[in-house]
N, C-alpha and C. Protein backbone atom coordinates (compact mmCIF):
# COMPACT_ATOMS: atom_id res chain seq x y z
N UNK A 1 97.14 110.48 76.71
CA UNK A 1 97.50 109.28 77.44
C UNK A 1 97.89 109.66 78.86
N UNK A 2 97.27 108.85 79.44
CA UNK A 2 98.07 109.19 81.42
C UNK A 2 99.23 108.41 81.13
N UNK A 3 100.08 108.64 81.76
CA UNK A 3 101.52 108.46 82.45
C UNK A 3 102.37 107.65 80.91
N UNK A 4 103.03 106.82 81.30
CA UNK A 4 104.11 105.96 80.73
C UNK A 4 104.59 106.74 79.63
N UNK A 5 105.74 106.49 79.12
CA UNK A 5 106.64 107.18 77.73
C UNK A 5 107.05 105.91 76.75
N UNK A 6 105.71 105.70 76.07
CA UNK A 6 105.60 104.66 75.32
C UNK A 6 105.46 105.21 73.86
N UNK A 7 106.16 104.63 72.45
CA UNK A 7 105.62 105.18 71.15
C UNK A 7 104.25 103.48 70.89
N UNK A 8 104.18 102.92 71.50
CA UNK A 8 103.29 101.79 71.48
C UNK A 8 101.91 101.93 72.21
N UNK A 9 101.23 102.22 71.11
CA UNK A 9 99.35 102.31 71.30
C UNK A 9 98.77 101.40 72.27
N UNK A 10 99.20 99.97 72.53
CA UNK A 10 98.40 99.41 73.95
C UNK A 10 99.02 100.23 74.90
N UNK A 11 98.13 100.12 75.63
CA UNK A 11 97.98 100.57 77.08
C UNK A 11 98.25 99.44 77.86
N UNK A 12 98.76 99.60 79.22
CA UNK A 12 99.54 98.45 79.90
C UNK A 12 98.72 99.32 81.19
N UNK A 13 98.43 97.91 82.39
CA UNK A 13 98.65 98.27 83.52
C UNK A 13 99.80 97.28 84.54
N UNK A 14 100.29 97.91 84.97
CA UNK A 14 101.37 97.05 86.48
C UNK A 14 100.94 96.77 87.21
N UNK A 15 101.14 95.40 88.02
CA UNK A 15 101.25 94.97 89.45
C UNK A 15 102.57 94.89 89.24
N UNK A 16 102.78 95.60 91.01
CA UNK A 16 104.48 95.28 91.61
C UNK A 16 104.03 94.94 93.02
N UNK A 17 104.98 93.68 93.68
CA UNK A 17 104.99 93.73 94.57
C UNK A 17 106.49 93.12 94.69
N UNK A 18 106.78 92.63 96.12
CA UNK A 18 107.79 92.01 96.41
C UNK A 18 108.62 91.22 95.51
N UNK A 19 107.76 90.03 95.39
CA UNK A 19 108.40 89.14 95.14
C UNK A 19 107.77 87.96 93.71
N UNK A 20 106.33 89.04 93.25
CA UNK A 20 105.91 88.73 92.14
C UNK A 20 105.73 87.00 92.25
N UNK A 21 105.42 86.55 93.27
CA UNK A 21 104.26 84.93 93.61
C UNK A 21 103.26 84.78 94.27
N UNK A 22 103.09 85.98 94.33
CA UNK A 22 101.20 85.82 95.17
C UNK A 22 100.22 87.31 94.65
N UNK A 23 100.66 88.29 95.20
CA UNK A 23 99.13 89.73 94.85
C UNK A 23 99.46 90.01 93.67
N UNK A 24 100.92 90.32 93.12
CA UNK A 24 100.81 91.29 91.71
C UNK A 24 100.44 89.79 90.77
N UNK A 25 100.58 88.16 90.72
CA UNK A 25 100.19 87.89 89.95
C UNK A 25 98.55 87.47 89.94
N UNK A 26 97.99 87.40 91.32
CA UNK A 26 96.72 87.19 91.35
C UNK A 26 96.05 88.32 90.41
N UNK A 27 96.35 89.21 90.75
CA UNK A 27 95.84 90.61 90.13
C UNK A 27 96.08 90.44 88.84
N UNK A 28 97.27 90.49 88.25
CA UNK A 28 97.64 90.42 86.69
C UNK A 28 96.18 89.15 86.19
N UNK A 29 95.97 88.18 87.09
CA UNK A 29 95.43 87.23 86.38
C UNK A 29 93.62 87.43 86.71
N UNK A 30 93.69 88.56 87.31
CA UNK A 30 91.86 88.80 87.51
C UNK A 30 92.00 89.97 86.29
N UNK A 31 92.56 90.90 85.78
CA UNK A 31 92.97 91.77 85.08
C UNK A 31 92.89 91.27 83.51
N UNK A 32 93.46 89.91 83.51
CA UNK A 32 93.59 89.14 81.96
C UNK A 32 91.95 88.97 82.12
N UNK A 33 91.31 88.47 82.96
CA UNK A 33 89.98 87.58 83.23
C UNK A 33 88.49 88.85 82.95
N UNK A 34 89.11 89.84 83.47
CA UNK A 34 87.68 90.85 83.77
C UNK A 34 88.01 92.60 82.83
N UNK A 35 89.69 92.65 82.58
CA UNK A 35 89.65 93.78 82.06
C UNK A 35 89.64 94.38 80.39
N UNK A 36 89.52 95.27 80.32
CA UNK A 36 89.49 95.32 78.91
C UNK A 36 90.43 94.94 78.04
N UNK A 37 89.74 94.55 76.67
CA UNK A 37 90.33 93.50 75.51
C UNK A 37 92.12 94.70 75.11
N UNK A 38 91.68 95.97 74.99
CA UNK A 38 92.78 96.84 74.62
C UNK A 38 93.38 97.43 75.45
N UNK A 39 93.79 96.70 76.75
CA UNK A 39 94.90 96.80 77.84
C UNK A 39 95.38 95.36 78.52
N UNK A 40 96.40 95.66 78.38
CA UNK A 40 97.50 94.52 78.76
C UNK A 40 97.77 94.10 80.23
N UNK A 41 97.94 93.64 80.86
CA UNK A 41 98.08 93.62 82.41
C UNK A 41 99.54 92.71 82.53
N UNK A 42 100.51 93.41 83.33
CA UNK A 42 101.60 92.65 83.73
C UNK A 42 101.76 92.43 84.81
N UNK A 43 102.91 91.76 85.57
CA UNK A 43 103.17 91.90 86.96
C UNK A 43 104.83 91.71 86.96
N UNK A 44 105.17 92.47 88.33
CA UNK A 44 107.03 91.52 88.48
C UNK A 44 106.85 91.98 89.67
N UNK A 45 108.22 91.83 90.31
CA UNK A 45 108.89 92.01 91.29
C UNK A 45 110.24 92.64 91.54
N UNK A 46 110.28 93.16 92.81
CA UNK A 46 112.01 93.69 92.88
C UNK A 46 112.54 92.97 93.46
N UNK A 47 112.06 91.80 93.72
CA UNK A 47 113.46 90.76 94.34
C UNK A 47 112.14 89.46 94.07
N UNK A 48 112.31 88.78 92.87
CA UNK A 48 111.49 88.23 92.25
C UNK A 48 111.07 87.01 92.99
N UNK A 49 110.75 86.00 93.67
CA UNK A 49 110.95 84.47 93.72
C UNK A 49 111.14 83.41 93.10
N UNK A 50 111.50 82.52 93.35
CA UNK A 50 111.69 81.16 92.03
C UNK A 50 110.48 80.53 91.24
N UNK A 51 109.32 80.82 92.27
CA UNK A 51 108.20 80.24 92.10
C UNK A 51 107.21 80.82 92.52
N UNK A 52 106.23 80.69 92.16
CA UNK A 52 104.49 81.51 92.55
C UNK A 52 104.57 81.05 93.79
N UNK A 53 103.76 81.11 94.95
CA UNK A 53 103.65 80.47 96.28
C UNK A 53 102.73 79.16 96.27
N UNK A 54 102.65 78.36 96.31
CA UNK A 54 101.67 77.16 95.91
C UNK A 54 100.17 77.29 96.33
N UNK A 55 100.45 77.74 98.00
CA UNK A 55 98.91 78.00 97.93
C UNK A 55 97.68 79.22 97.35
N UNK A 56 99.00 80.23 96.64
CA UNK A 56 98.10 81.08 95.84
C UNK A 56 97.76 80.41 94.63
N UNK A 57 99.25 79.62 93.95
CA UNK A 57 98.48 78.68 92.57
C UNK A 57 96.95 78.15 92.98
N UNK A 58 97.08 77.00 94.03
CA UNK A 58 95.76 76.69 94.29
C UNK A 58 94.70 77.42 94.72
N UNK A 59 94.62 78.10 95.51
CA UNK A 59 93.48 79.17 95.59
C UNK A 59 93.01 79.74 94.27
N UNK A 60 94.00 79.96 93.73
CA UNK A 60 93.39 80.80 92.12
C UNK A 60 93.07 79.49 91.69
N UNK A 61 93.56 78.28 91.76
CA UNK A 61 92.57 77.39 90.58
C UNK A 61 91.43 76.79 91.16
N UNK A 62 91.06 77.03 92.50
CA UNK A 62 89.73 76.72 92.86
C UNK A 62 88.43 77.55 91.96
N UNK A 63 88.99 78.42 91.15
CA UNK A 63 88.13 79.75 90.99
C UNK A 63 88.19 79.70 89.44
N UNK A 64 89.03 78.52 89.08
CA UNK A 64 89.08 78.63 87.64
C UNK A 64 90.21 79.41 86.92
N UNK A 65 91.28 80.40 87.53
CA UNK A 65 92.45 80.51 86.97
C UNK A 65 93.44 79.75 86.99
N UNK A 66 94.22 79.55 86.30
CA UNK A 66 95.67 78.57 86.60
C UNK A 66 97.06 79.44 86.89
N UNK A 67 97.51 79.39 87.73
CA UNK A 67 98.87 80.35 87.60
C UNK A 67 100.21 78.90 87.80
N UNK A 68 99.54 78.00 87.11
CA UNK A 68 101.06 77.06 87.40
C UNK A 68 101.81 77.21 86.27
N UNK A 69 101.87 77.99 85.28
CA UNK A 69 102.66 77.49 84.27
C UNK A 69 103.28 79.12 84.53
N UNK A 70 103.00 79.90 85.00
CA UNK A 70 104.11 81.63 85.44
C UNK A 70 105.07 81.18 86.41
N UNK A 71 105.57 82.57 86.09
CA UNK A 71 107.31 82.45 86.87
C UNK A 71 107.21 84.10 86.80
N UNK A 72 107.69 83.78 88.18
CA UNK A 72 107.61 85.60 88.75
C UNK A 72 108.88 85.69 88.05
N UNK A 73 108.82 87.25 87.70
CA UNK A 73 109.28 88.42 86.91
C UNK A 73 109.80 89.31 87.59
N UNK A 74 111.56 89.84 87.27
CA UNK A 74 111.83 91.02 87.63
C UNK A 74 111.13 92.43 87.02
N UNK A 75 110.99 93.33 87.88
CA UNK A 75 110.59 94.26 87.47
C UNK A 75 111.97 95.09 87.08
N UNK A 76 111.79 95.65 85.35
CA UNK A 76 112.32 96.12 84.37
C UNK A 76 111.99 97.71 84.14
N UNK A 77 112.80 98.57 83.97
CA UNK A 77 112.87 99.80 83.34
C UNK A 77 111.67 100.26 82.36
N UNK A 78 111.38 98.89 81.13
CA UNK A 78 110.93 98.91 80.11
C UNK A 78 109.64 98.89 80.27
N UNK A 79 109.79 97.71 81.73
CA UNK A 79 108.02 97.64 82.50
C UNK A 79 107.55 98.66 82.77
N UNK A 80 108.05 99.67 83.52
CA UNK A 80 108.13 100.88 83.87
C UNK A 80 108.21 101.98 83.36
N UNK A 81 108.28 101.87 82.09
CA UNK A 81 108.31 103.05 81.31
C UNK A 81 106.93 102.78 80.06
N UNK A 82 106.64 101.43 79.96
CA UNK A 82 105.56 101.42 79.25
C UNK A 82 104.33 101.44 79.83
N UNK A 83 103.74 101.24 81.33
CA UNK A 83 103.28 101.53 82.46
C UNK A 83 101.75 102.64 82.20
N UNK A 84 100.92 102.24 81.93
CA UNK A 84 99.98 103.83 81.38
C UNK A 84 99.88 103.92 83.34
N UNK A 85 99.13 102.73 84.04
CA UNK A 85 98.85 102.62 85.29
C UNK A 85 99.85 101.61 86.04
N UNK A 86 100.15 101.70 87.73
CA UNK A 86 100.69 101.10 88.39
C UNK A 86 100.21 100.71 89.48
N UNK A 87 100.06 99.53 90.00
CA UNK A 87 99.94 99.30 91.45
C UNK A 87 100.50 98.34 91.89
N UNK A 88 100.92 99.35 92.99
CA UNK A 88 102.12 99.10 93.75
C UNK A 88 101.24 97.89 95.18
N UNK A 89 102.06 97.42 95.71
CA UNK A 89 101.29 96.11 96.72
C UNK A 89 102.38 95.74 97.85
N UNK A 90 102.23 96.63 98.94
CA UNK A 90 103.50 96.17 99.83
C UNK A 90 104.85 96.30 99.80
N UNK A 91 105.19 96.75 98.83
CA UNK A 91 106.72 96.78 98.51
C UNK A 91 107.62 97.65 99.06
N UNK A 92 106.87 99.04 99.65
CA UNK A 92 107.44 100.16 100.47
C UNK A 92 108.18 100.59 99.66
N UNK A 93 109.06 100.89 100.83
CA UNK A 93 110.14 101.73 100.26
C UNK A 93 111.13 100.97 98.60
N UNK A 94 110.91 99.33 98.16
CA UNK A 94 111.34 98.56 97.57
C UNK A 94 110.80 98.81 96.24
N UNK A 95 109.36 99.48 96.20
CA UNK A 95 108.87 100.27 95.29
C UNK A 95 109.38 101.06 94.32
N UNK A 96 109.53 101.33 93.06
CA UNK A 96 110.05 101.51 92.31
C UNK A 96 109.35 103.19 91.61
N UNK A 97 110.19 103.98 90.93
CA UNK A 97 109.57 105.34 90.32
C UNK A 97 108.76 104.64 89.11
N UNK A 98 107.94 104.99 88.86
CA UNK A 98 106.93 104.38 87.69
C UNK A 98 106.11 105.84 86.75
N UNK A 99 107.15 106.63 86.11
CA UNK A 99 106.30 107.79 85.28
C UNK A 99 104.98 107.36 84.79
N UNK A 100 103.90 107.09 85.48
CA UNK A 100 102.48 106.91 84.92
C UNK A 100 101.49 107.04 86.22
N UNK A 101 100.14 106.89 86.39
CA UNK A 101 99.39 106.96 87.62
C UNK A 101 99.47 105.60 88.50
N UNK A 102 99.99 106.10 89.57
CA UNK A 102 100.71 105.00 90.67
C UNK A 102 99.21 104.60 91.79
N UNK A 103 99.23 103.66 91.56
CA UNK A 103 98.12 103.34 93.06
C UNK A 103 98.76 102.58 93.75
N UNK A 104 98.86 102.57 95.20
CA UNK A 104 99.28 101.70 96.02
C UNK A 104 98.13 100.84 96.82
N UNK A 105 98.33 99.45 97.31
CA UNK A 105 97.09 98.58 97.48
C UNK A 105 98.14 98.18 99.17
N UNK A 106 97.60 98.68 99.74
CA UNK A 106 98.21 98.22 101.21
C UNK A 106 97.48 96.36 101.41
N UNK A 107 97.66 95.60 100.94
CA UNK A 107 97.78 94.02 100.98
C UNK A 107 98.80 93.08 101.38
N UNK A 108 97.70 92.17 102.45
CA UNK A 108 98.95 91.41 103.31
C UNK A 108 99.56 90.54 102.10
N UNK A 109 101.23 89.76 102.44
CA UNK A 109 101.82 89.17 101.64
C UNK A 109 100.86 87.68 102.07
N UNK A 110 100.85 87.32 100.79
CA UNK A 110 100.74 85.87 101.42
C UNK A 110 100.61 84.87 101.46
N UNK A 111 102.71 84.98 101.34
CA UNK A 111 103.47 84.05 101.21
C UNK A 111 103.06 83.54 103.18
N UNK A 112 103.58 82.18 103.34
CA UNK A 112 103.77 81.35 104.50
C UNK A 112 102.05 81.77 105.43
N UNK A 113 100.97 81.96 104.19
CA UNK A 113 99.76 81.87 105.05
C UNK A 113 98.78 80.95 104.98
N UNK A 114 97.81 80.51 105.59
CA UNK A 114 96.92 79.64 105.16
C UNK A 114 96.43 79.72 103.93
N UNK A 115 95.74 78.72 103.91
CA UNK A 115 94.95 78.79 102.82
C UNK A 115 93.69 79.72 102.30
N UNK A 116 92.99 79.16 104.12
CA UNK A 116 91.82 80.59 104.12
C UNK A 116 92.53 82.05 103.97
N UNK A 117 93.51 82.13 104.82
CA UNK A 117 94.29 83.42 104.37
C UNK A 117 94.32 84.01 103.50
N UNK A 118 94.65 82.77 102.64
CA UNK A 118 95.14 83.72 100.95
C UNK A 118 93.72 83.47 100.50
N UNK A 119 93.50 82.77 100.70
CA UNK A 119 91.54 83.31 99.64
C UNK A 119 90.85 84.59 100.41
N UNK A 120 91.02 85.01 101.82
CA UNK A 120 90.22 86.13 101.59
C UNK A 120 91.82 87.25 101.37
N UNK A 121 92.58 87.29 100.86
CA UNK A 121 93.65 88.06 100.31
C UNK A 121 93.23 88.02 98.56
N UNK A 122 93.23 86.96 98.50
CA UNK A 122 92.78 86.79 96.63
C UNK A 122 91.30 87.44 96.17
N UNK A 123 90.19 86.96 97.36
CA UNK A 123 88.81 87.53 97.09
C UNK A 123 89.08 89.41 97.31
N UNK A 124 90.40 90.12 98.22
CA UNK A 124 90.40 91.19 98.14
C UNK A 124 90.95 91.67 96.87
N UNK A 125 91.67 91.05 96.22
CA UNK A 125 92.99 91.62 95.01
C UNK A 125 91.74 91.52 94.07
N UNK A 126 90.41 90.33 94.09
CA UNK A 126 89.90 90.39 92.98
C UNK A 126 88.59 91.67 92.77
N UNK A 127 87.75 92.23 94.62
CA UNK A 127 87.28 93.46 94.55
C UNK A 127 88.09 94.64 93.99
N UNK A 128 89.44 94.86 94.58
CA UNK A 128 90.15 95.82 94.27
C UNK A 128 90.16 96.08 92.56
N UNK A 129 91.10 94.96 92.16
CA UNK A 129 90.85 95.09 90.28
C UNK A 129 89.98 95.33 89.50
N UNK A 130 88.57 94.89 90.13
CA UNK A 130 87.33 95.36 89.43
C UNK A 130 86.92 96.52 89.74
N UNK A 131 87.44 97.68 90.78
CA UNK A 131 87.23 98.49 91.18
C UNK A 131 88.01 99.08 90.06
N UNK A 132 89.48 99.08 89.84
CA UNK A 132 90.59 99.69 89.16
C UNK A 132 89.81 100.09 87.98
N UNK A 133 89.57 98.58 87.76
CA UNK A 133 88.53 98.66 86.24
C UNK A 133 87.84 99.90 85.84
N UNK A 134 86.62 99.79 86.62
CA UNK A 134 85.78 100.19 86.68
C UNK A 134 85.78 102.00 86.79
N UNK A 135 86.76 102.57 87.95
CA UNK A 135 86.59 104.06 88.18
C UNK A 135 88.11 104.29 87.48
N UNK A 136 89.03 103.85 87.04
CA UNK A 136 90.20 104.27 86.49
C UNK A 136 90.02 103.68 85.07
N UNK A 137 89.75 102.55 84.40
CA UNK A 137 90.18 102.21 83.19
C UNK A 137 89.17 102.37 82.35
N UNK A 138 88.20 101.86 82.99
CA UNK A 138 87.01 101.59 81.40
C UNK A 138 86.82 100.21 81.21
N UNK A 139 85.74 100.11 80.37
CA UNK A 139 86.08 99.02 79.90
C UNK A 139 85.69 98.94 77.94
């Protein structure tokens, strides 16, 4: 197994970012959509928000995902230790130790951006994940 200190056979991958309402859940939710059936995909945050950002809800449901019924997530120890993979999204130094293989995704936040904004931010989170897929996970 790469990384995490898990006695539990799924395999998990992380999104972390800020504030867990816009990249780590877009990602978590191209991840449920495109990645394999025997890995799990989560997301949180280290300083969580109350709410997803609205115009990422809508951008993702132009495309056929729904993210209105989530609620960003602190990021947990437990997250972090069950972790096979991680990617990290802006968080810097706010970034957390994650014992498993860490990728970092240099991606604008984006919270308080347009709309076009966040769709070509969402059309990037959704190349990137299929990339993850593809040369790191398997399918």
């Amino acid at each position: 197994m790469i990384g995490g200190v898990t006695s539990d056979p799924t395999r998990y991958v992380l999104f972390v970012c800020n504030h867990n309402a816009g990249r780590s859940q877009m990602a978590q939710a191209f991840f449920e959509r495109d990645g394999p059936e025997d890995v799990r995909a989560e997301s949180a945050g280290t300083e969580p928000a109350a709410e997803i950002w609205p115009p990422v809800v809508e951008v993702m449901r132009e495309i056929g995902l729904d993210l209105a019924g989530r609620t960003p997530k602190r990021l947990t120890v437990e997250m972090q230790q069950r972790a096979n993979w991680a990617v990290t999204m802006g968080c810097g130094d706010a970034c957390p130790y994650v014992p498993s293989t860490v990728m970092d995704w240099n991606l604008p936040d984006p919270a308080g951006k347009s709309l076009d904004e966040v769709r070509k931010v969402r059309d990037q989170i959704e190349r990137q994940v299929r990339e993850l897929i593809a040369e790191h996970i398997g399918s």
